[in-house]
C-alpha atoms as a PDB file:
ATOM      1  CA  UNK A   1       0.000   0.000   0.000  1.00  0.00           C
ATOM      2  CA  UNK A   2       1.260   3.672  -0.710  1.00  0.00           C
ATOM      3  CA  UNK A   3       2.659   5.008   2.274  1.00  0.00           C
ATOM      4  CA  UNK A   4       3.776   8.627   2.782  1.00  0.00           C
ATOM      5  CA  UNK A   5       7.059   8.700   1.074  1.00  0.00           C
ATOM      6  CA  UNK A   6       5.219   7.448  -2.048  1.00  0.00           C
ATOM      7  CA  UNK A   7       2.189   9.688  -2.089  1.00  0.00           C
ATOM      8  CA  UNK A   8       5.066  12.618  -1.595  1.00  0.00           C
ATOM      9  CA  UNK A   9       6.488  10.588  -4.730  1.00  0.00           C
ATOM     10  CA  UNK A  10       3.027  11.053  -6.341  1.00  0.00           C
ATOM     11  CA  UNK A  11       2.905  14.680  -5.636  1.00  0.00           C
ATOM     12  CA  UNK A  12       6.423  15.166  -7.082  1.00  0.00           C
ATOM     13  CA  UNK A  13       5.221  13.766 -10.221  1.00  0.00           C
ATOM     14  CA  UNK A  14       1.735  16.140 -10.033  1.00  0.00           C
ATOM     15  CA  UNK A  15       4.125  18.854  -9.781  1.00  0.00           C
ATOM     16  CA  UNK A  16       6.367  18.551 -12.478  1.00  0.00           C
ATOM     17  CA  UNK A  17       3.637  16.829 -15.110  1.00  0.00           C
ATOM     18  CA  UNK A  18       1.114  19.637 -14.683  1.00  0.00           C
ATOM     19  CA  UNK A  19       2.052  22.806 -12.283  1.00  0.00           C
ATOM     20  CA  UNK A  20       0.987  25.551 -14.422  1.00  0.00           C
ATOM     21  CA  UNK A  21      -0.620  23.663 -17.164  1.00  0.00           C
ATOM     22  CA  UNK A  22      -4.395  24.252 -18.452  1.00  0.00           C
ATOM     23  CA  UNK A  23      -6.789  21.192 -18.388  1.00  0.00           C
ATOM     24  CA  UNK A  24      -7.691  20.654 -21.506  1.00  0.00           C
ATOM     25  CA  UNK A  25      -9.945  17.461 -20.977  1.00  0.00           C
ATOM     26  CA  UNK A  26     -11.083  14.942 -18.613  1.00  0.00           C
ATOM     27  CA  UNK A  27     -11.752  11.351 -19.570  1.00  0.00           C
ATOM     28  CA  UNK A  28     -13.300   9.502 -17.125  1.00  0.00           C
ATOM     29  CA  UNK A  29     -12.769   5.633 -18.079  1.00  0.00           C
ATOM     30  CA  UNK A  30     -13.933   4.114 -14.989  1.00  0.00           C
ATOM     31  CA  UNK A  31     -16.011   5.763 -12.586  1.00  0.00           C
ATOM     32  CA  UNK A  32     -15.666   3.619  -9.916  1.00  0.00           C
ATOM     33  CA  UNK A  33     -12.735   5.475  -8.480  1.00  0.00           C
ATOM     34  CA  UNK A  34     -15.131   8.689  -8.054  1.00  0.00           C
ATOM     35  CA  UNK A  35     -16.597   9.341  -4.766  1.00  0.00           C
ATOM     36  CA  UNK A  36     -19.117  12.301  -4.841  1.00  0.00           C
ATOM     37  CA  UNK A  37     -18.944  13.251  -7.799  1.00  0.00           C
ATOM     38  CA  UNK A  38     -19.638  12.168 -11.449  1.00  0.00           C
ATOM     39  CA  UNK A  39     -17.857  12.062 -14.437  1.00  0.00           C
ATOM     40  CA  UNK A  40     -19.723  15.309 -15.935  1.00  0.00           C
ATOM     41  CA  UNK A  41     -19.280  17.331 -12.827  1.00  0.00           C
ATOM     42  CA  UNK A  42     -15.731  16.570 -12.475  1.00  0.00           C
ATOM     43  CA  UNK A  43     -15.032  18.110 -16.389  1.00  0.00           C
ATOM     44  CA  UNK A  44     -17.462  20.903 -15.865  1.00  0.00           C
ATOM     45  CA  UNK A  45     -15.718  21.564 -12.581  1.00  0.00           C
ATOM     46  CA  UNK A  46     -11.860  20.841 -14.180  1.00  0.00           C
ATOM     47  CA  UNK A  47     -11.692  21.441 -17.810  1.00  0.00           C
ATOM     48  CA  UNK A  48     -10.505  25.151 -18.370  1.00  0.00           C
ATOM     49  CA  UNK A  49      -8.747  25.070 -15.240  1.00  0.00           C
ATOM     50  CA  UNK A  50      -4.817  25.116 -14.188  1.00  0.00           C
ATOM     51  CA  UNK A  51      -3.196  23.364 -12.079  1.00  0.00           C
ATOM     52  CA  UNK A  52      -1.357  24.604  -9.075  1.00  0.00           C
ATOM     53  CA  UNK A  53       1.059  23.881  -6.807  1.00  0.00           C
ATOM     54  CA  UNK A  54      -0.204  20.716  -5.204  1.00  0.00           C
ATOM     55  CA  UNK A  55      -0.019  19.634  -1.185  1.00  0.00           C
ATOM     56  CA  UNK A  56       0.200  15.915   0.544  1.00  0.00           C
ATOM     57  CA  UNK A  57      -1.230  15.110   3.932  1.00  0.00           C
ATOM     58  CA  UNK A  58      -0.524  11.935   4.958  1.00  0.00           C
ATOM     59  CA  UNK A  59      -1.858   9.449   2.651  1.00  0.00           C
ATOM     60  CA  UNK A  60      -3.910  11.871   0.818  1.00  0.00           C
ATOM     61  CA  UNK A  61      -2.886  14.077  -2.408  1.00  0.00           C
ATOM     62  CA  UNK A  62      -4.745  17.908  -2.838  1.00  0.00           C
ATOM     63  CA  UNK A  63      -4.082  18.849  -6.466  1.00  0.00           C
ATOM     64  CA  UNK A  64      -5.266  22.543  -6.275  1.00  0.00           C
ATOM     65  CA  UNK A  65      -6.552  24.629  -9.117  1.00  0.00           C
ATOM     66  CA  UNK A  66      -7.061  28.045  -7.770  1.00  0.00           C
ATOM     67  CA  UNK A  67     -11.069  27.181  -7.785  1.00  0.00           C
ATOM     68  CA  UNK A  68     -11.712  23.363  -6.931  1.00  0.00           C
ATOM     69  CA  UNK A  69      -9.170  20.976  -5.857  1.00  0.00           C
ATOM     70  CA  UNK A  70      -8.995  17.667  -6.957  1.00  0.00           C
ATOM     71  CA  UNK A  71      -8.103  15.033  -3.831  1.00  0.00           C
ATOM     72  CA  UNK A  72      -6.342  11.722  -4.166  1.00  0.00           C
ATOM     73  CA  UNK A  73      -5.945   9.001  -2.046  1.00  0.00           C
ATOM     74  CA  UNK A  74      -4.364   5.906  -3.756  1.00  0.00           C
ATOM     75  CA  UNK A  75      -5.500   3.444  -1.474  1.00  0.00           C
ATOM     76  CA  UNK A  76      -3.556   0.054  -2.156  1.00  0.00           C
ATOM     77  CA  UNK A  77      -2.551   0.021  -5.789  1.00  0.00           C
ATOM     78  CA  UNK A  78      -3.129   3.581  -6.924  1.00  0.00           C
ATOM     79  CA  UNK A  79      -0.333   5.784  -8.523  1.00  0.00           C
ATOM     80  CA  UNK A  80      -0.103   9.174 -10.733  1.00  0.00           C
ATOM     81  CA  UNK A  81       1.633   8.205 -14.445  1.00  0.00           C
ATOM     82  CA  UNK A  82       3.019  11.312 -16.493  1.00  0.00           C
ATOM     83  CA  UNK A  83       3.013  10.815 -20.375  1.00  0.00           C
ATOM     84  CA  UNK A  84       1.838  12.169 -23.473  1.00  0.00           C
ATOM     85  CA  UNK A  85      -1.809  12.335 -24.704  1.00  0.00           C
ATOM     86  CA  UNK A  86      -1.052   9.885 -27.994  1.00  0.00           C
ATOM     87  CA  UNK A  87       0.888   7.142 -25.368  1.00  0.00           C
ATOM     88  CA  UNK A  88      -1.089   3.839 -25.668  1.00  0.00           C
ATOM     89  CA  UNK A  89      -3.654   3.577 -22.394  1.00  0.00           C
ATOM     90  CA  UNK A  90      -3.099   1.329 -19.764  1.00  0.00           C
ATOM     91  CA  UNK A  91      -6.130  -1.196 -18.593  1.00  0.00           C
ATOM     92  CA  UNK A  92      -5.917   0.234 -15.677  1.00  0.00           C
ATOM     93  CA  UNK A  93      -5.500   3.915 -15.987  1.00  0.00           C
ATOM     94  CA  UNK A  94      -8.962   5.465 -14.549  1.00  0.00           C
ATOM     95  CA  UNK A  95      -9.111   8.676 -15.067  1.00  0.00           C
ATOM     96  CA  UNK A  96      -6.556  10.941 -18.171  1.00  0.00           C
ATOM     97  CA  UNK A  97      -5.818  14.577 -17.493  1.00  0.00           C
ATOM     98  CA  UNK A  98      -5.149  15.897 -20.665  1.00  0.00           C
ATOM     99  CA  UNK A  99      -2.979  19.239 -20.102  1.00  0.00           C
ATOM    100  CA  UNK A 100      -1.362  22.074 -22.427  1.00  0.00           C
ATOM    101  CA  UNK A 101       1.457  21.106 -24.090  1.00  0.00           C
ATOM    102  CA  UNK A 102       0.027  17.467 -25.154  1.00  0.00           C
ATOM    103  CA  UNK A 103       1.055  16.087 -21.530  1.00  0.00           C
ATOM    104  CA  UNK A 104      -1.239  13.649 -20.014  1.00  0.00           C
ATOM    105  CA  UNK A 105      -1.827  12.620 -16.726  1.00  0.00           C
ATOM    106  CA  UNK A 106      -3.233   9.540 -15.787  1.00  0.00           C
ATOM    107  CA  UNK A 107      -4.572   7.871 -12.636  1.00  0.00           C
ATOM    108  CA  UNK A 108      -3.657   4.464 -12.733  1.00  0.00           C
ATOM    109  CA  UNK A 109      -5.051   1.940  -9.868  1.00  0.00           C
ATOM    110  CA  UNK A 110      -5.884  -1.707 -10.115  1.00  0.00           C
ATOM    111  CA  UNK A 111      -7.804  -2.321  -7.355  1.00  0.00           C
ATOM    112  CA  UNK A 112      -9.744   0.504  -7.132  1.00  0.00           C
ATOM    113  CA  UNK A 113     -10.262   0.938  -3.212  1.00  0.00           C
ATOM    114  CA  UNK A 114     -10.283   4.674  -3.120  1.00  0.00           C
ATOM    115  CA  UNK A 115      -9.761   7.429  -5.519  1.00  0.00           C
ATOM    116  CA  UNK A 116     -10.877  10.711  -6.424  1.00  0.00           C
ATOM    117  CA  UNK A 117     -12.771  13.541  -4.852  1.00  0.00           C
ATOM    118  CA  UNK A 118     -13.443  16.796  -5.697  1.00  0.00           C
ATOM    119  CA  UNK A 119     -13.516  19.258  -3.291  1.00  0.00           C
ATOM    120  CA  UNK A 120     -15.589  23.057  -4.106  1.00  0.00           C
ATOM    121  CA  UNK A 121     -13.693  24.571  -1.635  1.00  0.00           C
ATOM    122  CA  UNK A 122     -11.337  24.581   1.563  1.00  0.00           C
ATOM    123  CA  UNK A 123     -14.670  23.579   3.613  1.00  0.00           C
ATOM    124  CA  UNK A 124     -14.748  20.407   1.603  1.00  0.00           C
ATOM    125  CA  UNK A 125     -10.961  19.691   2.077  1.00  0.00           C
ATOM    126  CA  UNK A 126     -11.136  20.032   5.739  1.00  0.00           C
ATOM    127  CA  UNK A 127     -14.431  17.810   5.630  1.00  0.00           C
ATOM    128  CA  UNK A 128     -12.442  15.078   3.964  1.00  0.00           C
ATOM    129  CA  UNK A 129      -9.307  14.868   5.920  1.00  0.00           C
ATOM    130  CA  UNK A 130     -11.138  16.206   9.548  1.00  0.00           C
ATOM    131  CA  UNK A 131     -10.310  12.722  10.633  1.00  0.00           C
ATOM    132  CA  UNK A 132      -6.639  12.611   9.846  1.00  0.00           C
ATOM    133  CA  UNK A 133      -4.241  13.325  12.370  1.00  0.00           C
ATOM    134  CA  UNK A 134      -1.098  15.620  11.863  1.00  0.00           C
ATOM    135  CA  UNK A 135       0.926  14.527   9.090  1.00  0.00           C
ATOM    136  CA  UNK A 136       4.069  12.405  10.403  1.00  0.00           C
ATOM    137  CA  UNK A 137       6.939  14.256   8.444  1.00  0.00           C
ATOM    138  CA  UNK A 138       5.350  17.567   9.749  1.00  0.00           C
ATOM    139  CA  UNK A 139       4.885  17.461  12.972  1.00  0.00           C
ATOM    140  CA  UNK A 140       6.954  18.887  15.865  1.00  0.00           C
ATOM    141  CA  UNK A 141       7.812  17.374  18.799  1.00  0.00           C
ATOM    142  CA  UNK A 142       5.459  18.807  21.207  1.00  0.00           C
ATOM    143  CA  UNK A 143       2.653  17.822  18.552  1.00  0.00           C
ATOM    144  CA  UNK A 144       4.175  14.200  18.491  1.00  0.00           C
ATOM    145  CA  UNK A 145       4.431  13.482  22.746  1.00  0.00           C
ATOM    146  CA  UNK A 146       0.718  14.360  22.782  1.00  0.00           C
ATOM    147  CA  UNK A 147      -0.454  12.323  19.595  1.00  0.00           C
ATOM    148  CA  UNK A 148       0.929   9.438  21.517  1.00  0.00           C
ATOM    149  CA  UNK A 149       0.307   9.925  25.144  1.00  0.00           C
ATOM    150  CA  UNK A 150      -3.165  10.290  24.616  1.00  0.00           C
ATOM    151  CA  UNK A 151      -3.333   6.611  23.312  1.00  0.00           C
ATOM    152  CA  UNK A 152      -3.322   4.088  25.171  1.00  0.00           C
ATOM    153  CA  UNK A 153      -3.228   0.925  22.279  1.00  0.00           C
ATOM    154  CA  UNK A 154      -0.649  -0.674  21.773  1.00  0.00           C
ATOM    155  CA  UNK A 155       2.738   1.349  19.817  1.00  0.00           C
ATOM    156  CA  UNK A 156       2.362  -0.486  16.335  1.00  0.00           C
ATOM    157  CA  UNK A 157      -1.344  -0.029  16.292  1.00  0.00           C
ATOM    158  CA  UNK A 158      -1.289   3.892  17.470  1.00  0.00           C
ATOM    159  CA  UNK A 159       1.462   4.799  14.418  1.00  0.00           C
ATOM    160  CA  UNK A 160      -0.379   3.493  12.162  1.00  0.00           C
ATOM    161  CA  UNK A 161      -3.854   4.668  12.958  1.00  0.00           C
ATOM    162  CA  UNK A 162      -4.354   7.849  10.425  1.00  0.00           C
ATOM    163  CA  UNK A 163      -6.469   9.737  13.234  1.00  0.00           C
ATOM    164  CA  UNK A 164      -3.272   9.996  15.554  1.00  0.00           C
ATOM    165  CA  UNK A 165       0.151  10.612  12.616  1.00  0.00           C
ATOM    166  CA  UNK A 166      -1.202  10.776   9.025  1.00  0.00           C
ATOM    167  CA  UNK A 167       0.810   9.139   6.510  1.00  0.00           C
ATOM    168  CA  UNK A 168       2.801   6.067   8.451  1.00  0.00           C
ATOM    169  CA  UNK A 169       1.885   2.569   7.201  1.00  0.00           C
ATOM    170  CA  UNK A 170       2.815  -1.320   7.888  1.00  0.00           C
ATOM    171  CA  UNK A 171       6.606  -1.162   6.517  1.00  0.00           C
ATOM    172  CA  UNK A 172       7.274   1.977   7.788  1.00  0.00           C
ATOM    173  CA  UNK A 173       6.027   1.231  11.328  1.00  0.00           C
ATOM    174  CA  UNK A 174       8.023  -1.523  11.346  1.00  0.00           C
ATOM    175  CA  UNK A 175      11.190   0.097  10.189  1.00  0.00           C
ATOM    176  CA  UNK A 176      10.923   2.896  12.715  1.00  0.00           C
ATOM    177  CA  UNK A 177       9.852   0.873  15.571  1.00  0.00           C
ATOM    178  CA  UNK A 178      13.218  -1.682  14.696  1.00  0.00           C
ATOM    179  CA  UNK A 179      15.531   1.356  14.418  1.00  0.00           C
ATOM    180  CA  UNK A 180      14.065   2.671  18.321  1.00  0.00           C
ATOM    181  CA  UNK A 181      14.540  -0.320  19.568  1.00  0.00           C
ATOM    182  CA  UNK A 182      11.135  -0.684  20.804  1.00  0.00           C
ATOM    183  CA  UNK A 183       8.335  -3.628  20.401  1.00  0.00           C
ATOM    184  CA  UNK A 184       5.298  -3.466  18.652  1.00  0.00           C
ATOM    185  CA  UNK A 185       3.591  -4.404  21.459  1.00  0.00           C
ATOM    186  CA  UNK A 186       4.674  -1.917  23.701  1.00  0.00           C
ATOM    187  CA  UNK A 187       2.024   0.634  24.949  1.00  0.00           C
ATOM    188  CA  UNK A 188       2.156   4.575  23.633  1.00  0.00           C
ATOM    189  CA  UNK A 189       1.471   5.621  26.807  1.00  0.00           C
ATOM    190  CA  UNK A 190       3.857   4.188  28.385  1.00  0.00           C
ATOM    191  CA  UNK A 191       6.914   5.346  26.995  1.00  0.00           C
ATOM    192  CA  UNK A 192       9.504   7.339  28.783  1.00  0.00           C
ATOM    193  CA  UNK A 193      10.266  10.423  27.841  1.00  0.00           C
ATOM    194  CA  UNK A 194      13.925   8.712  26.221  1.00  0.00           C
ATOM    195  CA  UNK A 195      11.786   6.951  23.897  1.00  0.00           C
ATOM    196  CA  UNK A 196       9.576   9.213  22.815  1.00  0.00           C
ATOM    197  CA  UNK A 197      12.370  11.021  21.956  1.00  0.00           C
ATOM    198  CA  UNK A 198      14.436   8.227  20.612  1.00  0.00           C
ATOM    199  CA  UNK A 199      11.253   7.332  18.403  1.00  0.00           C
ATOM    200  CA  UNK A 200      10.590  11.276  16.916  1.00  0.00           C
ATOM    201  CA  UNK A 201      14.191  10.769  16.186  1.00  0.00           C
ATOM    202  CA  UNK A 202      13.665   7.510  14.267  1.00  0.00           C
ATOM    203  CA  UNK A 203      10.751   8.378  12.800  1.00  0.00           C
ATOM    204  CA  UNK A 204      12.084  11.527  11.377  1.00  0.00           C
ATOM    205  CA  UNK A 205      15.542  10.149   9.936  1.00  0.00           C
ATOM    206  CA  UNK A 206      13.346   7.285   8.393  1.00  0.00           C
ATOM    207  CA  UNK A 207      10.763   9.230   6.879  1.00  0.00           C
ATOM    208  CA  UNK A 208      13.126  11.567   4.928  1.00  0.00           C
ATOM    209  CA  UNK A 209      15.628   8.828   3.808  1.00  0.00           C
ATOM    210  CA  UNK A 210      12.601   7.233   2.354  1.00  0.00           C
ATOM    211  CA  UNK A 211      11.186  10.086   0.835  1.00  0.00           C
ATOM    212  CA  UNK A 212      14.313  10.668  -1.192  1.00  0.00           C
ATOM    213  CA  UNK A 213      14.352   7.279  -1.740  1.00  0.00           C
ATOM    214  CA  UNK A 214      10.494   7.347  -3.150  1.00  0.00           C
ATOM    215  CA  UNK A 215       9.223   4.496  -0.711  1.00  0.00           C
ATOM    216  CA  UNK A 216      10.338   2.470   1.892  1.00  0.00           C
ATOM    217  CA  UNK A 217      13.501   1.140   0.485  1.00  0.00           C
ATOM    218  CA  UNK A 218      14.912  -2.792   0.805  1.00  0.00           C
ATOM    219  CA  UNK A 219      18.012  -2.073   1.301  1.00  0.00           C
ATOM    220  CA  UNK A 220      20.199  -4.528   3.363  1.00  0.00           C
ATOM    221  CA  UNK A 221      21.013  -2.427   6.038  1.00  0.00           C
ATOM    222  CA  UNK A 222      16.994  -2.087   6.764  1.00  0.00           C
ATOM    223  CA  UNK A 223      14.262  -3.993   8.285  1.00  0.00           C
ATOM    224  CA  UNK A 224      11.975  -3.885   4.896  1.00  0.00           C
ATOM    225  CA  UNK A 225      15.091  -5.634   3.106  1.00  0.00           C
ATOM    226  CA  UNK A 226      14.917  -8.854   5.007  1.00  0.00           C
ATOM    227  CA  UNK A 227      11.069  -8.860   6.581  1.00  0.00           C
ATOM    228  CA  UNK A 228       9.831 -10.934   3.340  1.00  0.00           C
ATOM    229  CA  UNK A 229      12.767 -13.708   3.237  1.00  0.00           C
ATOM    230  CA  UNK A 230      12.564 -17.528   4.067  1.00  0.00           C
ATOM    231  CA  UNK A 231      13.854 -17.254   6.913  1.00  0.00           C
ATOM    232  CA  UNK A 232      14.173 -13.437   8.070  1.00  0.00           C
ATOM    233  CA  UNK A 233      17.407 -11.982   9.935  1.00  0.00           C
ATOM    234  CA  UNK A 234      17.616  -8.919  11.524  1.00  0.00           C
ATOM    235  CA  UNK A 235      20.414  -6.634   9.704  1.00  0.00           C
ATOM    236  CA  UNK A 236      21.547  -5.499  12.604  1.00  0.00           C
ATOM    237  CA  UNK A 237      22.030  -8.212  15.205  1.00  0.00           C
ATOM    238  CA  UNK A 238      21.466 -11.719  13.331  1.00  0.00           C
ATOM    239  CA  UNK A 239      19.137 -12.961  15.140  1.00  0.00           C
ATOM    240  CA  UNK A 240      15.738 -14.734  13.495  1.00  0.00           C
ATOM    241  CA  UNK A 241      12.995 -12.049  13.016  1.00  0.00           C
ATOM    242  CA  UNK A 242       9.282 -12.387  14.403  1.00  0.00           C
ATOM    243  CA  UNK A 243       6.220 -12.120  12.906  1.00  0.00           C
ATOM    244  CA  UNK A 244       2.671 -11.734  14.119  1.00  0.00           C
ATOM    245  CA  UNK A 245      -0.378  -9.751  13.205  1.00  0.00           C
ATOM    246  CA  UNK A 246      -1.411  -6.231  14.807  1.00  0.00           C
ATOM    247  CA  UNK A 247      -4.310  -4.647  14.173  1.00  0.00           C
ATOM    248  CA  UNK A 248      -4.791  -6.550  10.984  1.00  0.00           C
ATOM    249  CA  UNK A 249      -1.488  -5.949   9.876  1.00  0.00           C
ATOM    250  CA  UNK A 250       1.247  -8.460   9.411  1.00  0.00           C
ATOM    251  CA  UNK A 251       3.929  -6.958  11.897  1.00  0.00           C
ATOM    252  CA  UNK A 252       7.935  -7.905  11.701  1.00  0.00           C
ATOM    253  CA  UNK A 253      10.489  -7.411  14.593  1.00  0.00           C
ATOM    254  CA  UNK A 254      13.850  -8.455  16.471  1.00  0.00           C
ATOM    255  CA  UNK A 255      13.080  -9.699  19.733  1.00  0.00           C
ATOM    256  CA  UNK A 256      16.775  -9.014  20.974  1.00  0.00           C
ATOM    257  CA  UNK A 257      16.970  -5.488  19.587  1.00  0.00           C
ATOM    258  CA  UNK A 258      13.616  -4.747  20.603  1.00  0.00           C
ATOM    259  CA  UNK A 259      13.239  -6.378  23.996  1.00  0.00           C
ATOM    260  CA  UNK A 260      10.139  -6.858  26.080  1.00  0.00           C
ATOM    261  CA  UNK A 261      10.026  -5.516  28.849  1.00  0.00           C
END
């Protein structure tokens, strides 16, 4: 599933496909991926329009126009394609932005589990993302100790619950929780104020070294590289890795580097 690093991916691509560029046509090819709005609404509302500079929150993609603004969420398979209006269509590309220029746009998603809004104004956008939390590469410190100290769940499920930090999902989670040294299973609530801090710290370095990296990279040196193997080891220590399932979510970790307590 996208995860922050590669919705900010997404947005990188929104930016530098269509900042500045008119919408010359919508083409809606499957309007299952439109939620509250139709396929003649969304051109009357879009064609004639420019794109802007877009903005990510968490999970979630705002492609402003200076009037309405388009919002994406690519749920598990979705993704933003940049080509050229004559470049053969995919059988899975939903929804083709046709811009100045003879760029295209394209919103490509297999499984179709969430997709496009359209919001009429900054009302609407705050409607559709009032439940999400503060997004997890923005937010301070102070804003961080209280998302989690008001939780009492359990550490893996409160990351990855978009209410509390917008934007952190299953291999991230993991990959933070393995560099802080601290269990899944641990509560929020309880952490000390070392861990909290040792976790904002964690959280932060991992965040922007996948960002540049445009998702959660395998690398070997990580805890995504080697969650997925035969016979998982932990990069850092050796030992066999764990796995269980947390909140739905099939959860990876080192039981020597992250010790219960």
């Amino acid at each position: 599933m996208p995860e922050l690093p590669d919705v900010e991916g997404y947005r990188q691509v929104l930016e530098s496909c269509a900042k500045g560029r008119v919408i010359r046509r919508v083409d809606v090819r499957d309007a299952g991926v439109l939620h509250g709005v139709d396929a003649r609404r969304l051109r009357d509302a879009l064609e004639g329009r420019r794109f802007g500079s877009p903005e990510r929150h968490g999970k979630w993609l705002l492609a402003r126009t200076g009037g309405p603004t388009l919002v994406l969420h690519f749920g598990m398979t979705g993704r933003l394609v940049c080509g050229q209006a004559d470049d053969p269509v995919h059988a899975y590309d939903r929804v083709l932005f046709t811009l100045g220029g003879g760029r295209q746009l394209r919103f490509r998603d297999q499984r179709k589990l969430q997709g496009l809004w359209l919001a009429h104004d900054e009302s609407d956008v705050e409607r559709l993302l009032d439940s999400q939390g503060p997004d997890a590469l923005a937010v301070d410190r102070a804003g961080f100790d209280e998302a989690l100290s008001s939780h009492r769940g359990r550490l893996k499920t409160v990351l990855t619950d978009q209410s509390v930090l917008a934007g952190l999902g299953n291999l991230l989670a993991d990959e933070i929780l393995w560099r802080a040294r601290l269990r899944p299973a641990h509560g929020a609530a309880d952490l000390t104020q070392e861990e909290r801090r040792r976790l904002y710290s964690e959280m932060r370095r991992t965040l922007r070294r996948s960002v540049a990296a445009g998702c959660v990279p395998p690398r070997d040196s990580w805890l995504t590289g080697h969650r997925d193997g035969p016979d998982p080891r932990c990069p850092r220590c050796g030992s066999g890795l764990r796995r269980s399932r947390m909140g739905g979510r099939g959860t990876v970790w080192c039981p020597r580097c992250q010790p219960d307590r």
